[in-house]
C-alpha atoms as a PDB file:
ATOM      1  CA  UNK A   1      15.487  11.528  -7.969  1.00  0.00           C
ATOM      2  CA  UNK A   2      16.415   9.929 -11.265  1.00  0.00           C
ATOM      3  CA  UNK A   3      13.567   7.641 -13.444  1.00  0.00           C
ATOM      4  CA  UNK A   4      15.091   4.219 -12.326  1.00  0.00           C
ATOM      5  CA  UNK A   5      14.898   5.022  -8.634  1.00  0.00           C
ATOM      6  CA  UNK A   6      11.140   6.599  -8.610  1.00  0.00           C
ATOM      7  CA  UNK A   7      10.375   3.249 -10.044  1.00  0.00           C
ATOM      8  CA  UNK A   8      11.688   1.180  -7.659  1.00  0.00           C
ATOM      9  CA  UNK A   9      10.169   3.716  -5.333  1.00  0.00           C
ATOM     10  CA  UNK A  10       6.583   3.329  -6.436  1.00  0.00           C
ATOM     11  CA  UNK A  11       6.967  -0.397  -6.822  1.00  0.00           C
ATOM     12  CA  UNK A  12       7.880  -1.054  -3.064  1.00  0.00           C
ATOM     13  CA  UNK A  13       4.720   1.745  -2.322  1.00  0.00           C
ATOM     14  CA  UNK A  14       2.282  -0.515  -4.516  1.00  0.00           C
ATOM     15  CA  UNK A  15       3.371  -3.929  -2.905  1.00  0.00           C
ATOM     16  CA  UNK A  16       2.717  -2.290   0.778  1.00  0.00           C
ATOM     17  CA  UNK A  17      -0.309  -0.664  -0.076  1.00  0.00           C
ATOM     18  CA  UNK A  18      -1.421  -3.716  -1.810  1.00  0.00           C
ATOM     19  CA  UNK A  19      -0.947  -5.855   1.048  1.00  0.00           C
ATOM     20  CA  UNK A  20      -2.325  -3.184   3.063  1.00  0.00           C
ATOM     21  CA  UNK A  21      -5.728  -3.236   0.661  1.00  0.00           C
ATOM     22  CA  UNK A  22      -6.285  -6.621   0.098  1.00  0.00           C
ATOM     23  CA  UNK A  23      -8.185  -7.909   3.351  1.00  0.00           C
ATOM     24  CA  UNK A  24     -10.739  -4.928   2.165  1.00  0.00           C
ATOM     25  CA  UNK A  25     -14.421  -6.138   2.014  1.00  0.00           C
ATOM     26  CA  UNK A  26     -13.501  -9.895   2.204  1.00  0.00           C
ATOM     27  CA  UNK A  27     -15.980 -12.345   3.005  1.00  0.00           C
ATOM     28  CA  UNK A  28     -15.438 -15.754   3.099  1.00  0.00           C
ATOM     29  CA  UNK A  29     -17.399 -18.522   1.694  1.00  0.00           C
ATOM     30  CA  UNK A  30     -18.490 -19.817   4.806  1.00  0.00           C
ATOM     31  CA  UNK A  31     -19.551 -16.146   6.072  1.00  0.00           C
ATOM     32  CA  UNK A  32     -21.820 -16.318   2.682  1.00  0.00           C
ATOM     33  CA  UNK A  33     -22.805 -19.544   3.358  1.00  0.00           C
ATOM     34  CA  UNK A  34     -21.775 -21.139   0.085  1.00  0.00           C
ATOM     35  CA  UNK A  35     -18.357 -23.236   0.069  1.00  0.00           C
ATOM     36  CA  UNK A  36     -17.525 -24.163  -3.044  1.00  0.00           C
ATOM     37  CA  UNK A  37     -16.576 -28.172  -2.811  1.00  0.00           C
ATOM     38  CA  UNK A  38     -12.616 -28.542  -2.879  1.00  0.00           C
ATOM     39  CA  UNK A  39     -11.760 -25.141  -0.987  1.00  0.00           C
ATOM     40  CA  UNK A  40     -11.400 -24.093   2.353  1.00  0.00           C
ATOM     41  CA  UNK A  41     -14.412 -22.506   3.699  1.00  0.00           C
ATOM     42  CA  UNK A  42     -12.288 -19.258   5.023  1.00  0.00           C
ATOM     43  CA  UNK A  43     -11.524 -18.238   1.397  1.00  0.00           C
ATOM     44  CA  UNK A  44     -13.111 -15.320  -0.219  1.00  0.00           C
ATOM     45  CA  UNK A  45     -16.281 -15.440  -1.751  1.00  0.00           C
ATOM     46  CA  UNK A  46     -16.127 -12.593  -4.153  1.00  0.00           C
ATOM     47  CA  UNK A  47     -12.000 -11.356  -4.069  1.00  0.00           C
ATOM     48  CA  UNK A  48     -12.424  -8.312  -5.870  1.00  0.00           C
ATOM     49  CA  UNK A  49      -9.154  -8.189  -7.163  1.00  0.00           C
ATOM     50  CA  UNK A  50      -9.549  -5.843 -10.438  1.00  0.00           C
ATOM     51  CA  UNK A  51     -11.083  -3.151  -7.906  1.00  0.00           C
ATOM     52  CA  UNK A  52      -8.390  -3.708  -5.248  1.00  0.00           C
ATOM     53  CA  UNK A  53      -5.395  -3.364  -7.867  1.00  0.00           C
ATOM     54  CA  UNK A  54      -6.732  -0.042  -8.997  1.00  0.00           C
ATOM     55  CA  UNK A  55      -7.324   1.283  -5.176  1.00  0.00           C
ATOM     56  CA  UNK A  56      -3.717   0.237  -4.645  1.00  0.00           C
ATOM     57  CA  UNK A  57      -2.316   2.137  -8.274  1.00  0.00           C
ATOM     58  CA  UNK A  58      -4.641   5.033  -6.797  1.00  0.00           C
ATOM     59  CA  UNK A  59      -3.539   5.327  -3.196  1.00  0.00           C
ATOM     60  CA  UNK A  60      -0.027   4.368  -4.477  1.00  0.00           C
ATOM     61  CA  UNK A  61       0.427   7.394  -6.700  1.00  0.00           C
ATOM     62  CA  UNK A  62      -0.667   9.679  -4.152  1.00  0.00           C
ATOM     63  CA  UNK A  63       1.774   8.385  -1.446  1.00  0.00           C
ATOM     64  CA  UNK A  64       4.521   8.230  -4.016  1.00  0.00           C
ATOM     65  CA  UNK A  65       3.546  12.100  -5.098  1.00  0.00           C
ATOM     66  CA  UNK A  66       3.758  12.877  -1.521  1.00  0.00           C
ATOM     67  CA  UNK A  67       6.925  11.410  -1.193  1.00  0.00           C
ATOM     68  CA  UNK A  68       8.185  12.985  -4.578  1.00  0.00           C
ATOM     69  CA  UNK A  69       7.283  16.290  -3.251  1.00  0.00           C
ATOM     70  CA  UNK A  70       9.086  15.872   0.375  1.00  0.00           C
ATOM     71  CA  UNK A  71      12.125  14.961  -1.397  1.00  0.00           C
ATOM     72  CA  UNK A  72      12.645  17.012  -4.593  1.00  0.00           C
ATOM     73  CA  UNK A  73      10.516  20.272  -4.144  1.00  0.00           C
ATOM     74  CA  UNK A  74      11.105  20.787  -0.265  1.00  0.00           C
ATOM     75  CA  UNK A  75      14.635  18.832  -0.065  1.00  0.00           C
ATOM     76  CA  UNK A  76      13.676  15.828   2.964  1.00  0.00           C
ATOM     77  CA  UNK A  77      15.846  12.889   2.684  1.00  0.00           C
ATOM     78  CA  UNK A  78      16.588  10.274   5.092  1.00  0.00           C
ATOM     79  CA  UNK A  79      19.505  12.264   6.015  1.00  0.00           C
ATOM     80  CA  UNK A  80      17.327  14.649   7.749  1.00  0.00           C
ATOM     81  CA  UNK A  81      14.827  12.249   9.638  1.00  0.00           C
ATOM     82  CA  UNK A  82      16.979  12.173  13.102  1.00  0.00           C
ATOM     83  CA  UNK A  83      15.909  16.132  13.086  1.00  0.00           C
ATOM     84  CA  UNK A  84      12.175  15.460  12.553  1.00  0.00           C
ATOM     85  CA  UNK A  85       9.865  15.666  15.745  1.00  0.00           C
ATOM     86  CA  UNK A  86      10.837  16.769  19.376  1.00  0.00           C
ATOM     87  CA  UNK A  87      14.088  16.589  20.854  1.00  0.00           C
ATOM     88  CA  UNK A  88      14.826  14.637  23.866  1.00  0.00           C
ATOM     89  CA  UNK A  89      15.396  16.732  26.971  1.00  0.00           C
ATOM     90  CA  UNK A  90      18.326  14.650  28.828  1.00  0.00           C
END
């Protein structure tokens, strides 16, 4: 796997996994009971964005060293995935 591909590897892993970790402890204003005036009362009160970008980096890394290790140290590609799992019995 050369350097520019593991790149755009992890980047795709990060944007799933970050869209995957933002609804994580959200409460909305209206579930805190204080709406800000001017915003919809179904926004987040607190976003915790700082901690959700570095659970994404975290969980991202390990998926992409999973993946890293599938496909350089043990040789999976998406050539072999029609052999994964149990054949069907026609």
């Amino acid at each position: 796997m050369s350097l520019t591909t593991a790149i755009a590897v992890y980047f795709i892993i990060w944007w799933v996994v970050l869209f995957a970790v933002l609804p994580w402890g959200v409460k909305s204003q209206a579930e805190e009971g204080r709406v800000s005036e001017g915003t919809e009362a179904g926004a987040p009160a607190r976003p915790l964005i700082l901690r959700k970008l570095l659970a994404t980096t975290l969980i991202s890394a390990l998926v992409f060293a999973i993946l890293w290790y599938l496909r350089v140290k043990v040789g999976l590609g998406l050539e072999d995935l029609p052999d994964i799992g149990p054949k069907p019995s026609y």
